[in-house]
Protein backbone atom coordinates (compact mmCIF):
# COMPACT_ATOMS: atom_id res chain seq x y z
CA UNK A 1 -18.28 -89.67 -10.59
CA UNK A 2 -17.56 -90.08 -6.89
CA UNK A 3 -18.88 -86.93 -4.06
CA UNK A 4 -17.31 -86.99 -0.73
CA UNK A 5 -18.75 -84.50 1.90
CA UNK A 6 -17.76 -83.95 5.43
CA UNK A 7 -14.59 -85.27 5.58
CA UNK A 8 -11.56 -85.45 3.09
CA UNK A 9 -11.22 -88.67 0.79
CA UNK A 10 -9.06 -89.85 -1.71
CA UNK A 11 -9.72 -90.61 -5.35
CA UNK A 12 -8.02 -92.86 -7.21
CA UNK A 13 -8.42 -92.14 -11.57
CA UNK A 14 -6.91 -94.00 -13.90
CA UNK A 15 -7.06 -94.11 -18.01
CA UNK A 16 -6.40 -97.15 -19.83
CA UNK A 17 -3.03 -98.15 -20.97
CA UNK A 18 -1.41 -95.59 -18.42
CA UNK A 19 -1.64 -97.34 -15.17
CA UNK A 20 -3.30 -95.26 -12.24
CA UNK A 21 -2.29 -92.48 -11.01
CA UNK A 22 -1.72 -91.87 -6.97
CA UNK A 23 -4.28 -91.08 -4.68
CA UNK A 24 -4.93 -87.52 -3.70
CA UNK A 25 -7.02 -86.05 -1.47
CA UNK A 26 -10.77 -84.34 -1.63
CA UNK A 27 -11.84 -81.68 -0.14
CA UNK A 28 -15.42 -81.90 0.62
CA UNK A 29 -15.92 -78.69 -1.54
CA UNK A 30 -14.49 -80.12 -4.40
CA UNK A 31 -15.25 -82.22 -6.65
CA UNK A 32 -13.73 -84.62 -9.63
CA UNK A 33 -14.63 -85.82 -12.74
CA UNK A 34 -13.71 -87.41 -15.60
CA UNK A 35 -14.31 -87.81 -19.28
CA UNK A 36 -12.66 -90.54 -21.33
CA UNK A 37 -10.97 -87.68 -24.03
CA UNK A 38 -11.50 -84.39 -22.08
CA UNK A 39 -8.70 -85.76 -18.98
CA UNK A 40 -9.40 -84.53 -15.26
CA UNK A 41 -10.60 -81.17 -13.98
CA UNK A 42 -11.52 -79.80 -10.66
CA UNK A 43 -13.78 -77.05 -9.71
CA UNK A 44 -14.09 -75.12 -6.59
CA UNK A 45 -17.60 -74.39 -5.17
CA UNK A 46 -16.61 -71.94 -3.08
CA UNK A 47 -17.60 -68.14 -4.07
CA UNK A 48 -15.04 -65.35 -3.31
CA UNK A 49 -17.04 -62.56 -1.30
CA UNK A 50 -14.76 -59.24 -1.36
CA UNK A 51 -13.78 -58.50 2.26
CA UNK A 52 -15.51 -55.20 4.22
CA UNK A 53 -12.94 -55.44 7.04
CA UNK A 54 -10.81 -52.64 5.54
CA UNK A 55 -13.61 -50.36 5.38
CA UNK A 56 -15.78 -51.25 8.71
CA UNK A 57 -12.05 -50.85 10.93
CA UNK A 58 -11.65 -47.72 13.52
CA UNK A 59 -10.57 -44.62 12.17
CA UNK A 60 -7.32 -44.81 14.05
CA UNK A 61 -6.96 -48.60 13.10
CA UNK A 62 -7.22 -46.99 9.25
CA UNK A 63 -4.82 -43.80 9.93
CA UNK A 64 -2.06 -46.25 11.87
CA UNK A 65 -2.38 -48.56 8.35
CA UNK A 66 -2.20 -45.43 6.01
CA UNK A 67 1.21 -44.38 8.05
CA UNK A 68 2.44 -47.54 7.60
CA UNK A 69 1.68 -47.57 3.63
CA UNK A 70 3.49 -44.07 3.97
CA UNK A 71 6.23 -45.59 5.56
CA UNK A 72 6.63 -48.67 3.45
CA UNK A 73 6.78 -46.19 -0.28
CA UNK A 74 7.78 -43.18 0.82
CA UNK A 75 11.15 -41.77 -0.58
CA UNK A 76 11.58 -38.89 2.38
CA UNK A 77 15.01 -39.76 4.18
CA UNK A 78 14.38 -41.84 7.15
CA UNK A 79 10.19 -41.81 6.85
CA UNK A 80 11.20 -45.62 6.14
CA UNK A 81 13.17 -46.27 9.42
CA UNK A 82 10.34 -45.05 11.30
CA UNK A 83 7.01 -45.63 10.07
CA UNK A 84 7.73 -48.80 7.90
CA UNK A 85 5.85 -52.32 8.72
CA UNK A 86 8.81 -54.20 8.21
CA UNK A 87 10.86 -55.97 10.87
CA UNK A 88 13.02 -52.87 12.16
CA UNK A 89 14.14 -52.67 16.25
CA UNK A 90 13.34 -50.05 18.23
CA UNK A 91 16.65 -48.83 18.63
CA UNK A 92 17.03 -48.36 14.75
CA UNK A 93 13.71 -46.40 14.73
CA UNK A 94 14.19 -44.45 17.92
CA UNK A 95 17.57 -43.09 16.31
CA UNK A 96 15.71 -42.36 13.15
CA UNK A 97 13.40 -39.90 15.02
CA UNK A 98 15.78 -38.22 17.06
CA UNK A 99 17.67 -37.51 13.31
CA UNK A 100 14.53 -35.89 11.93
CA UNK A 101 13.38 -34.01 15.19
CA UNK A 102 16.87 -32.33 15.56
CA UNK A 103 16.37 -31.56 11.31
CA UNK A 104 12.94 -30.47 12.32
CA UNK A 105 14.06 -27.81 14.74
CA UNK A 106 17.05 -26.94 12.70
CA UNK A 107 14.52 -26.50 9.50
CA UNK A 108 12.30 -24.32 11.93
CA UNK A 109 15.19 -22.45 13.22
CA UNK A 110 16.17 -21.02 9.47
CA UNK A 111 12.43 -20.60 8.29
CA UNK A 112 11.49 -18.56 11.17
CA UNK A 113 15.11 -16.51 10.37
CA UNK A 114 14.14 -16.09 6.59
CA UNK A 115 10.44 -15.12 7.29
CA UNK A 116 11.86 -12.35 9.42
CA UNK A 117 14.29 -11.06 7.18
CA UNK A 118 11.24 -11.19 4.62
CA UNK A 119 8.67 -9.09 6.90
CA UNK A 120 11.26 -6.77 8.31
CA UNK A 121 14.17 -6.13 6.57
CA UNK A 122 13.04 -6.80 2.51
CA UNK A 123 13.71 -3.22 1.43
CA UNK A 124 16.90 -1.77 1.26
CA UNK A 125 18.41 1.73 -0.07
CA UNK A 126 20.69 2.43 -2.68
CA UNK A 127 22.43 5.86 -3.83
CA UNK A 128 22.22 6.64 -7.67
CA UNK A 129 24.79 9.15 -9.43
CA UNK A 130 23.65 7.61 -13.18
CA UNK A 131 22.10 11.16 -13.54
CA UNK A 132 22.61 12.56 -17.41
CA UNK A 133 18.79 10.72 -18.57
CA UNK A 134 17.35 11.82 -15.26
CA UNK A 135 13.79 13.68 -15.34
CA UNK A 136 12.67 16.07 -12.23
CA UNK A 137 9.99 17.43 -11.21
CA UNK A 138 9.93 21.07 -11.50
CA UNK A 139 8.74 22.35 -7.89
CA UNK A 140 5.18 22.93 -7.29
CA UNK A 141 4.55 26.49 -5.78
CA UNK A 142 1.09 27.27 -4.02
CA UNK A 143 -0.16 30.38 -3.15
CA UNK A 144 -2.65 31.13 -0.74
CA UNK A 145 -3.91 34.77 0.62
CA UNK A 146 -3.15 36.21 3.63
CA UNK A 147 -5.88 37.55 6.08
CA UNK A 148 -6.93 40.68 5.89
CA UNK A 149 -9.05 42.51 8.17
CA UNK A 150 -9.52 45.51 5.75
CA UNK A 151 -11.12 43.04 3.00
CA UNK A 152 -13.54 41.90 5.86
CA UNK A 153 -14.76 45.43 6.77
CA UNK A 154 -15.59 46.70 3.23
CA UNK A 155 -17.37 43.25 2.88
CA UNK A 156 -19.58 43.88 5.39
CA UNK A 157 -20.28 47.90 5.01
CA UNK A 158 -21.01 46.79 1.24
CA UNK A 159 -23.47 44.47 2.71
CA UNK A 160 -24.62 46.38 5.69
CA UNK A 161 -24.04 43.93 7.93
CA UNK A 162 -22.52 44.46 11.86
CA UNK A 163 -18.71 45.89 11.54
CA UNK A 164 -19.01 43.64 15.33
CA UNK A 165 -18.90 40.50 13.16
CA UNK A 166 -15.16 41.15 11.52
CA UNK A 167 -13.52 38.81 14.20
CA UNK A 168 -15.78 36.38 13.55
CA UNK A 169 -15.51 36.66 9.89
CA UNK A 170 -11.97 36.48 10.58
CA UNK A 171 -11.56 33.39 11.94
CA UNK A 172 -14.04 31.52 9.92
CA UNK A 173 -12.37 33.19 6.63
CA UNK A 174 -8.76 32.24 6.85
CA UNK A 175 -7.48 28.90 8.83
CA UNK A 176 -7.15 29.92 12.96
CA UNK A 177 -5.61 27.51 15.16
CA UNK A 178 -8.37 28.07 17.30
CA UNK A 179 -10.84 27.18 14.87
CA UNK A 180 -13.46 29.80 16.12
CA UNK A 181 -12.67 31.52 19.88
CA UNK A 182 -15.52 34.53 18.95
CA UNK A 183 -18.17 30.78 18.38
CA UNK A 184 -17.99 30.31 22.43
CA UNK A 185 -19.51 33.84 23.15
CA UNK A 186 -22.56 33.26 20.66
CA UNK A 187 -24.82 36.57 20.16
CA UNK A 188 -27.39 35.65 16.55
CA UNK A 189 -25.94 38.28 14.02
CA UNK A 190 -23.99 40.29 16.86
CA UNK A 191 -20.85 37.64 17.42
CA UNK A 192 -21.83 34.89 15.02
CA UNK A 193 -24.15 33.81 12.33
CA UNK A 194 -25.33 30.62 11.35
CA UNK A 195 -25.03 30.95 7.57
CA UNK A 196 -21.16 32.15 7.16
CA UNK A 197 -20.24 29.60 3.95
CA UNK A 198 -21.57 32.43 1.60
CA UNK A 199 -20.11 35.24 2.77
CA UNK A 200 -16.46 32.98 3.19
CA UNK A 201 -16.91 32.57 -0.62
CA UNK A 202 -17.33 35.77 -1.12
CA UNK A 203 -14.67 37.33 0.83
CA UNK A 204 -11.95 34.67 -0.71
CA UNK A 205 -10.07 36.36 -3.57
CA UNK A 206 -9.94 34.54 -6.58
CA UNK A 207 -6.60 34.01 -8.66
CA UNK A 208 -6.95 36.90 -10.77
CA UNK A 209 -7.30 39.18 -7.82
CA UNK A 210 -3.95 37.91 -6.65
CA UNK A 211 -1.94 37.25 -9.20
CA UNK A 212 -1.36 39.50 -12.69
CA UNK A 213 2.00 38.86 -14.22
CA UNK A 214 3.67 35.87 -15.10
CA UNK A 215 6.97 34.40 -16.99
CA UNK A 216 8.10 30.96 -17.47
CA UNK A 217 11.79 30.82 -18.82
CA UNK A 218 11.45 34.32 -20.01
CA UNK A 219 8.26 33.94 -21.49
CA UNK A 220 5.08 35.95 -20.29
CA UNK A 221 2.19 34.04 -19.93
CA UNK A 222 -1.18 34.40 -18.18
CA UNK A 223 -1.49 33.36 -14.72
CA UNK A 224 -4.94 32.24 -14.04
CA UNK A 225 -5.92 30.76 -17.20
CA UNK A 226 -7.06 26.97 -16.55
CA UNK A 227 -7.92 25.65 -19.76
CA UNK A 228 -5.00 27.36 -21.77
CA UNK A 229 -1.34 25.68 -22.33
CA UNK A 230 1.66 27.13 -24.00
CA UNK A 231 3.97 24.42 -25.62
CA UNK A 232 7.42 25.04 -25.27
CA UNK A 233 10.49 22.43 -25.93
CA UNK A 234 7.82 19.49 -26.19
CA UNK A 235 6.43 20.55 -22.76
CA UNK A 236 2.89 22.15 -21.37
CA UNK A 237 3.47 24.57 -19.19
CA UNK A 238 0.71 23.98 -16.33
CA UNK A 239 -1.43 27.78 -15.41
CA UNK A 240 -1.83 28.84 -11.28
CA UNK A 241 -5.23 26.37 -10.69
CA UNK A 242 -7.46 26.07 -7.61
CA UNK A 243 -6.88 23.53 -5.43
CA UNK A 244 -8.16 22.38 -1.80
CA UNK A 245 -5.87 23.07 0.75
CA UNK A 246 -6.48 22.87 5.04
CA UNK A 247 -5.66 26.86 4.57
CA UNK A 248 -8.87 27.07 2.03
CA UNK A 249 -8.79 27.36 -1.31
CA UNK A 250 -5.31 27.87 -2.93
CA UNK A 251 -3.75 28.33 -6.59
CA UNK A 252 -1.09 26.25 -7.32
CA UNK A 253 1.58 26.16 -10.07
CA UNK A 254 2.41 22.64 -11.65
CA UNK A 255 0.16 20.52 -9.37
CA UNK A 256 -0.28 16.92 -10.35
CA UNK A 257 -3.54 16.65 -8.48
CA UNK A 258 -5.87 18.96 -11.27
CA UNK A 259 -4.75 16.79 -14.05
CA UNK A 260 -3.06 14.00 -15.41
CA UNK A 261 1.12 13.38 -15.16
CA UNK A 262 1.64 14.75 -18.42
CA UNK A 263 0.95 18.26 -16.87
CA UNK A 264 3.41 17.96 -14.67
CA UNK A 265 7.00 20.05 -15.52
CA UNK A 266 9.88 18.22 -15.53
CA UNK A 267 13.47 19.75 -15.89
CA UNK A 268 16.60 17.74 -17.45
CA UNK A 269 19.70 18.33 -19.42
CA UNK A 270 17.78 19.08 -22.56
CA UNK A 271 15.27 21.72 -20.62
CA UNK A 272 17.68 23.08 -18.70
CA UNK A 273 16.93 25.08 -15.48
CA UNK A 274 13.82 27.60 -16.35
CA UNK A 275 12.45 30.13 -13.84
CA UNK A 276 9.31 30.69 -12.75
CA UNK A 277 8.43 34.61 -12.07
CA UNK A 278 5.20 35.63 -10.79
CA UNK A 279 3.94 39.44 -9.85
CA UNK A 280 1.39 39.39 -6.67
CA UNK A 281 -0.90 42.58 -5.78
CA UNK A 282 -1.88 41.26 -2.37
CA UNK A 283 -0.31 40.19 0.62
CA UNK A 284 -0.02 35.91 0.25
CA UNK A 285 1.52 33.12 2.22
CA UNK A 286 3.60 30.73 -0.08
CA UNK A 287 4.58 26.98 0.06
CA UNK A 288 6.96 25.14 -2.24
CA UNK A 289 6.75 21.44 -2.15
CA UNK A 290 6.18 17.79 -4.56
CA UNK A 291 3.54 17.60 -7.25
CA UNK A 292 1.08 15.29 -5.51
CA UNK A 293 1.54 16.44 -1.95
CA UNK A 294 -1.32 18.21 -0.60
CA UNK A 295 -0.83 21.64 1.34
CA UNK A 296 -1.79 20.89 5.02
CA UNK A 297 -0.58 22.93 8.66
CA UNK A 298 1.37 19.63 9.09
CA UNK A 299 3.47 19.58 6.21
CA UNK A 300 7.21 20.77 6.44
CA UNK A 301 7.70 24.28 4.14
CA UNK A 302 11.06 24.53 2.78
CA UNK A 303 11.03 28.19 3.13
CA UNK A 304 11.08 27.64 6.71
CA UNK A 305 8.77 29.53 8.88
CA UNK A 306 8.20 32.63 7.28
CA UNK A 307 6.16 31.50 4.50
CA UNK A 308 4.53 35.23 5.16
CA UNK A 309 5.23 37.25 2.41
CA UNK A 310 4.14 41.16 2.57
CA UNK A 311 3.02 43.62 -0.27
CA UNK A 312 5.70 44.93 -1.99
CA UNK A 313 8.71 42.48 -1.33
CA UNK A 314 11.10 40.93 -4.08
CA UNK A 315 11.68 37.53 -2.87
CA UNK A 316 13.44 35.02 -5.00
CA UNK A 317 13.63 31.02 -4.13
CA UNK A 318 16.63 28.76 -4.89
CA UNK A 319 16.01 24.97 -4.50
CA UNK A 320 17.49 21.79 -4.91
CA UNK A 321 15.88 18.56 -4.89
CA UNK A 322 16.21 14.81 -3.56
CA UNK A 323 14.45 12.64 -4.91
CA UNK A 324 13.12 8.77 -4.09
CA UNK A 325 11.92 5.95 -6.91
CA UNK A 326 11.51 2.85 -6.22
CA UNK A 327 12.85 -0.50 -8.71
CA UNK A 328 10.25 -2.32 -10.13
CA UNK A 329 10.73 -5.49 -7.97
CA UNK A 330 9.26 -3.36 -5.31
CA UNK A 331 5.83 -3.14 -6.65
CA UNK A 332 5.53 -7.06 -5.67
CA UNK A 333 6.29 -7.05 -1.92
CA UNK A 334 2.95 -5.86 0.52
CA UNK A 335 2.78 -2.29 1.27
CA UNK A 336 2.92 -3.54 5.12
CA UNK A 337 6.37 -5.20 3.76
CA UNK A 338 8.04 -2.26 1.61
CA UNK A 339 6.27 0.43 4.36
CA UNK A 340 5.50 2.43 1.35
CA UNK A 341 2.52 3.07 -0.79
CA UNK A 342 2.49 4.16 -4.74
CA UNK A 343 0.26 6.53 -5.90
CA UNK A 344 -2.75 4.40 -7.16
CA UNK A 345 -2.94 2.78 -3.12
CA UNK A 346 -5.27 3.79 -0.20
CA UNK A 347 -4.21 3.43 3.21
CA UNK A 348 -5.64 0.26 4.83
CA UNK A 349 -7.36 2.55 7.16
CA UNK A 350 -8.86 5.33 5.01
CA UNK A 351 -12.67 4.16 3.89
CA UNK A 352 -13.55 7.85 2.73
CA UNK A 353 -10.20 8.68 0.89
CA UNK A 354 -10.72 11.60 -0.78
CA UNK A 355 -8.04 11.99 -2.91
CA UNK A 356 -7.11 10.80 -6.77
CA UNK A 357 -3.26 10.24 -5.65
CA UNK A 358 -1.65 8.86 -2.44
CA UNK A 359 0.99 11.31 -0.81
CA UNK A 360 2.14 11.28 2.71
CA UNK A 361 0.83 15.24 3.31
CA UNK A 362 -2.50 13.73 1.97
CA UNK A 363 -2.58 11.05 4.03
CA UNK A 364 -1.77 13.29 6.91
CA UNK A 365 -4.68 15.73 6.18
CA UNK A 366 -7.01 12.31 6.21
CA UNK A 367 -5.84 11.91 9.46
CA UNK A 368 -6.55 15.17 10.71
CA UNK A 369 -9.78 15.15 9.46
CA UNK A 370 -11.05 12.37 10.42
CA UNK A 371 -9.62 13.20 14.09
CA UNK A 372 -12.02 16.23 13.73
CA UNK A 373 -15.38 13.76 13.08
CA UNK A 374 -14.65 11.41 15.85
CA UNK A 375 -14.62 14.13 17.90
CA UNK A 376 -17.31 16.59 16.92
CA UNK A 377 -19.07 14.66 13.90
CA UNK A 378 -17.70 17.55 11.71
CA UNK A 379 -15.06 18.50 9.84
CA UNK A 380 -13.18 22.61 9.52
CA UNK A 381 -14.87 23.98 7.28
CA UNK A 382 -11.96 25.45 4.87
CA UNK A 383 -10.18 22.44 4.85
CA UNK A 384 -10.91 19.59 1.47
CA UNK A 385 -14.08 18.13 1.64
CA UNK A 386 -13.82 14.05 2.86
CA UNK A 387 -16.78 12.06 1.17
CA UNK A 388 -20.11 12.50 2.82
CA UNK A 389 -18.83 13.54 6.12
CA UNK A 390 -20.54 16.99 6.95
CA UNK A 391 -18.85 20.83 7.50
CA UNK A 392 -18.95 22.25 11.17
CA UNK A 393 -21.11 24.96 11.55
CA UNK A 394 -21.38 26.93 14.83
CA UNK A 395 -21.87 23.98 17.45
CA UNK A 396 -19.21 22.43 15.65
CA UNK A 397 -16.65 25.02 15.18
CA UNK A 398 -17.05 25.58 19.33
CA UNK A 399 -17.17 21.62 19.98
CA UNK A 400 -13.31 22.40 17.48
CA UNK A 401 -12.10 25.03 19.74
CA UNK A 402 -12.80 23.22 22.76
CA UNK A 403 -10.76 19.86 21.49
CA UNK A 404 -7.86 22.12 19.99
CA UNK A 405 -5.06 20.61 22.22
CA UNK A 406 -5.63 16.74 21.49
CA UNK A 407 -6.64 18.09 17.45
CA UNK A 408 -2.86 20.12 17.18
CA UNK A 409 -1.46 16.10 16.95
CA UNK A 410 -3.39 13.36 15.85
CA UNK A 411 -2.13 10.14 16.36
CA UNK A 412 -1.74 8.49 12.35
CA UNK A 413 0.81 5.88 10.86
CA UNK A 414 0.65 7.18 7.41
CA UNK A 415 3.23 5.20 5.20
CA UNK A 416 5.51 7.25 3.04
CA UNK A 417 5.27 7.33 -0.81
CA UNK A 418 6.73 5.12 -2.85
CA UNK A 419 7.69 7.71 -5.32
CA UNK A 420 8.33 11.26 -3.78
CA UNK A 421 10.60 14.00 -4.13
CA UNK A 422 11.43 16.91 -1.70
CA UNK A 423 13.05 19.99 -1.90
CA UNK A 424 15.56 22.04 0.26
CA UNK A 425 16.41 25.42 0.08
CA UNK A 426 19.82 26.35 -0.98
CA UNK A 427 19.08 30.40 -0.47
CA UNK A 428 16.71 33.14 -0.29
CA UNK A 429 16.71 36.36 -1.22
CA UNK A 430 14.30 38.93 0.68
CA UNK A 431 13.87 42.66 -0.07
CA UNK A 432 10.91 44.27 1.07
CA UNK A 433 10.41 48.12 -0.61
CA UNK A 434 8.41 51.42 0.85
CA UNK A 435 4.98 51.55 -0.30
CA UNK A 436 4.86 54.07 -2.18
CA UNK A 437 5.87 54.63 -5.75
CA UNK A 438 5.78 52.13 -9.29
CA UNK A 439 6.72 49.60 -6.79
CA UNK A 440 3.59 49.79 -5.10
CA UNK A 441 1.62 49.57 -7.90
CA UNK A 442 3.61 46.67 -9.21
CA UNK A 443 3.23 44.30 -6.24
CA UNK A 444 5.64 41.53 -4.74
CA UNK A 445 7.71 39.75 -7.31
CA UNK A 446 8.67 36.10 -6.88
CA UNK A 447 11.26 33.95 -8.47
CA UNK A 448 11.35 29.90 -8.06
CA UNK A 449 14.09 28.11 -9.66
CA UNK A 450 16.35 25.20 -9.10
CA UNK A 451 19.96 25.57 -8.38
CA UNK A 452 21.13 22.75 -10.01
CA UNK A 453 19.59 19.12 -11.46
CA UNK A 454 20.36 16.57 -9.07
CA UNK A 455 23.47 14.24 -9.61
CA UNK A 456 22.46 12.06 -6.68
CA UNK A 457 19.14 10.06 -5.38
CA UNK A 458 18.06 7.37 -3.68
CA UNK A 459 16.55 4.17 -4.50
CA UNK A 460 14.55 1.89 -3.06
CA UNK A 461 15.19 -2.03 -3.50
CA UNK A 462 13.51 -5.21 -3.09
CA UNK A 463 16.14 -7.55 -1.05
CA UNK A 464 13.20 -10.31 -0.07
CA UNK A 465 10.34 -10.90 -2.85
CA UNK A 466 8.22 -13.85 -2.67
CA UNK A 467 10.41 -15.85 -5.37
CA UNK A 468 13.43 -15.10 -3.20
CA UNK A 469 11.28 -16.92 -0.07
CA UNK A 470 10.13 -20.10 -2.04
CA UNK A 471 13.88 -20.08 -3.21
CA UNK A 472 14.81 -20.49 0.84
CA UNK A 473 11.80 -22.97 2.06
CA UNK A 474 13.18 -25.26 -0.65
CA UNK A 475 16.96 -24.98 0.22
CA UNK A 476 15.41 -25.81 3.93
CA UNK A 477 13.83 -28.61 2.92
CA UNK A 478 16.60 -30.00 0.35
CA UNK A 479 19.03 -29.82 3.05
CA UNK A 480 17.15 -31.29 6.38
CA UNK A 481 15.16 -33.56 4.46
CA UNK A 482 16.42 -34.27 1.14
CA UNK A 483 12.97 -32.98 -0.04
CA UNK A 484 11.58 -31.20 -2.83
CA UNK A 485 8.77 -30.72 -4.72
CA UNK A 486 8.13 -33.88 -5.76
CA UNK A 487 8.40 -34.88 -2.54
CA UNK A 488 5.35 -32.63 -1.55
CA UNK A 489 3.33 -34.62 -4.35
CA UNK A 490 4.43 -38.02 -3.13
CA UNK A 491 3.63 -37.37 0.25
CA UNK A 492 -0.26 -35.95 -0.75
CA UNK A 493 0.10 -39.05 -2.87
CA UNK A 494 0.12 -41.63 -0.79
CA UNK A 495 -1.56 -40.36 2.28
CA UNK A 496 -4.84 -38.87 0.44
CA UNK A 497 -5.00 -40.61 -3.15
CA UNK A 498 -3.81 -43.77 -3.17
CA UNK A 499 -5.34 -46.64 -1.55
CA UNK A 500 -4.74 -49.91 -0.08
């Protein structure tokens, strides 16, 4: 066995009867041996040590190599032209660029178009004459008193109190405008008193005290009764409850905010068109409007102004009503998107909603009232209670009266309900009778009926959901790139996961 080190040799081997072989040369890290019936074999000394280099170059050194992997595999149209290692001029990958900036702006161009059309304009309106399976709400019709100084007076004689303090009493009794003009000129138990939430209660009539008589399709039944239901045709006909109005306390036929929607009236070809007929012994101020709205100075009356009805009047009410639902591919766009809100939604803005149901009235009373705290820490005192924020008393009724002006409009961007109906007036019939006689004792009769079902109403569509915008970013990037999915995966692929 021959070693050569430093330098390369040659080594000559040879096995009998074969003649010798030619030389070759040594390496001085290798050896050769030989073993008369085992032949030749070679062995490098050399150990392989894995290579850091990879791992201990710059970061940008690393980033420039992981483009050019990209480059190299990637199936993106023209990625290869560009970023590949392989021998490509300048020319070729200059023109390669330019292609995929001008796709890049193109690509923008459309997106920014389609996320536009998607924030802006994804709702659209449709008119609906499909009408014979059609259920309507049958109109809700509140009643509230009307001030009355005479009630005031025999209050106070009854409780020997100051016959001075019936202005006062009157504005802090019924809703004012002014709020409380008698607070400014403040004489303890001569102009004002501290304590007036009492009396207020007291002095407010309750429904039975308003109301006496009552028919629904021709069928008595008792006004003020909140616990009792009379089924008719398959449906409950709802009793006159008390709800929270900004006029006080109210009673309210077929409200959907004292119970659940099964309360609620509806009218269609089966029911027909019922009548509601009611018999009043005091002077009251009426509003007709939508199950879940909420009674508020703000909201528009369909009997027009004079809402006022006096003692002794017949007065009957003939609606018709338009109503707006919204498709069930609505329900996935953002309320910010549709501009509308369903009745299970708050307003983004409201932390101390009050209410069980969102309605634009509602949301317009919020408004108000919270226009009222920022101002005087306070709220009117006759209007719905707001969570924990507290009633004005005397300071705050004057701080009220003194803000009026910027109170009369707050500034608010309520949405508009998703679902809502409203309801116009067709025609009204007003006869007001002498005083005197069985009229008198009978009282004001009402009538509130619909003049028709509706044949026609609108509904709101979803043009843009978020399906329909994945749907356009990959037509984008199919067309400018010749990209898709996949594409995405290949390009996280090879730029995160894979390695060298």
């Amino acid at each position: 066995m021959h070693f050569a080190a430093g330098a390369a040799r040659t080594v000559s081997c040879g096995t009998p009867g074969l003649g010798t072989r030619p030389d070759y040369p040594v390496n001085a890290a290798v050896f050769s041996y030989a073993q008369p019936d085992r032949g030749i074999y070679t062995r490098s000394t050399h150990k392989s040590i894995p290579s850091e280099k990879n791992f201990l170059d710059p970061l940008s050194t690393r980033i420039v190599k992981k483009i050019n992997f990209f480059g190299d595999k990637s199936s993106f149209h023209g990625m290869r032209h560009i970023f590949s290692r392989s021998r490509i001029s300048w020319f070729e990958r200059l023109f390669w660029l330019t292609i995929l900036t001008v796709c890049s702006l193109g690509a923008l161009v459309i997106l920014r178009s389609s996320l536009s059309l998607y924030s802006e304009d994804a709702v659209s309106f449709s008119v609906e004459t499909n009408y014979l399976d059609w259920d309507t709400p049958f109109p809700t019709l509140t009643i509230c008193e009307s001030p009355s100084t005479e009630r005031i007076k025999a209050y106070l004689v009854a409780n020997k109190l100051p016959i001075s303090l019936t202005n006062f009493y009157k504005e802090v009794v019924y809703w004012n405008a002014k709020y409380c003009k008698h607070c400014s000129y403040y004489k303890p138990n001569v102009t004002c008193v501290q304590d007036f939430e009492e009396p207020v209660r007291h002095m407010r009539l309750k429904c039975n005290q308003i109301l006496t008589d009552c028919w629904w399709d021709g069928k008595p039944f008792r006004c003020c009764d909140s616990t009792e239901y009379i089924v008719r045709s398959f449906f409950l006909i709802s009793r006159f409850t008390a709800v929270e109005t900004e006029y006080g306390v109210c009673y309210s036929f077929n409200s959907g905010l004292t119970g659940n929607n099964s309360s609620t009236i509806i009218v269609n070809r089966r029911v027909g068109l019922p009548t509601l007929v009611f018999t009043a012994i005091e002077a009251i101020w009426i509003r007709v409007h939508g199950p879940d709205d909420v009674v508020s100075v703000m909201m528009d009356n369909a009997l027009g102004s004079s809402a006022s009805i006096p003692l002794v009047t017949d007065v009957e009410v003939i609606l018709k009503a338009e109503q707006t639902v919204s498709d069930v591919s609505v329900t996935a766009l953002h309320p910010d998107v549709r501009g509308c809100l369903y009745k299970h939604e708050r307003p983004a803005f409201a932390d101390k909603w009050p209410f069980k149901k969102y309605s634009y009235s509602a949301c317009v009373l919020y408004c108000r009232a919270m226009a009222q705290y920022e101002l005087c820490n306070c709220t009117y005192h006759v209007m719905p209670k707001i969570g924990d924020i507290p009633v004005c008393g005397i300071q705050g009724l004057i701080c009220l009266n003194q803000n009026k002006e910027s109170l009369e409009n707050p500034t608010c961007s309520c949405p508009m309900g998703c679902e809502e109906i409203l309801y116009k007036l067709v025609h009204k019939f007003f006869v007001r009778h002498s005083a005197s006689g069985e009229l008198a004792s009978r009282g004001t009769r009402g009538k509130v009926r619909l003049a028709q079902l509706p044949s026609l109403r609108v509904r709101r569509l979803a043009i843009r959901d978020t399906l329909g915008l994945v749907v356009d970013i990959g037509g984008v990037g199919g067309v400018f790139f010749g990209a898709s999915l996949l594409s995405v995966i290949e390009f996280v692929y090879l730029l995160c996961i894979r390695r060298h």
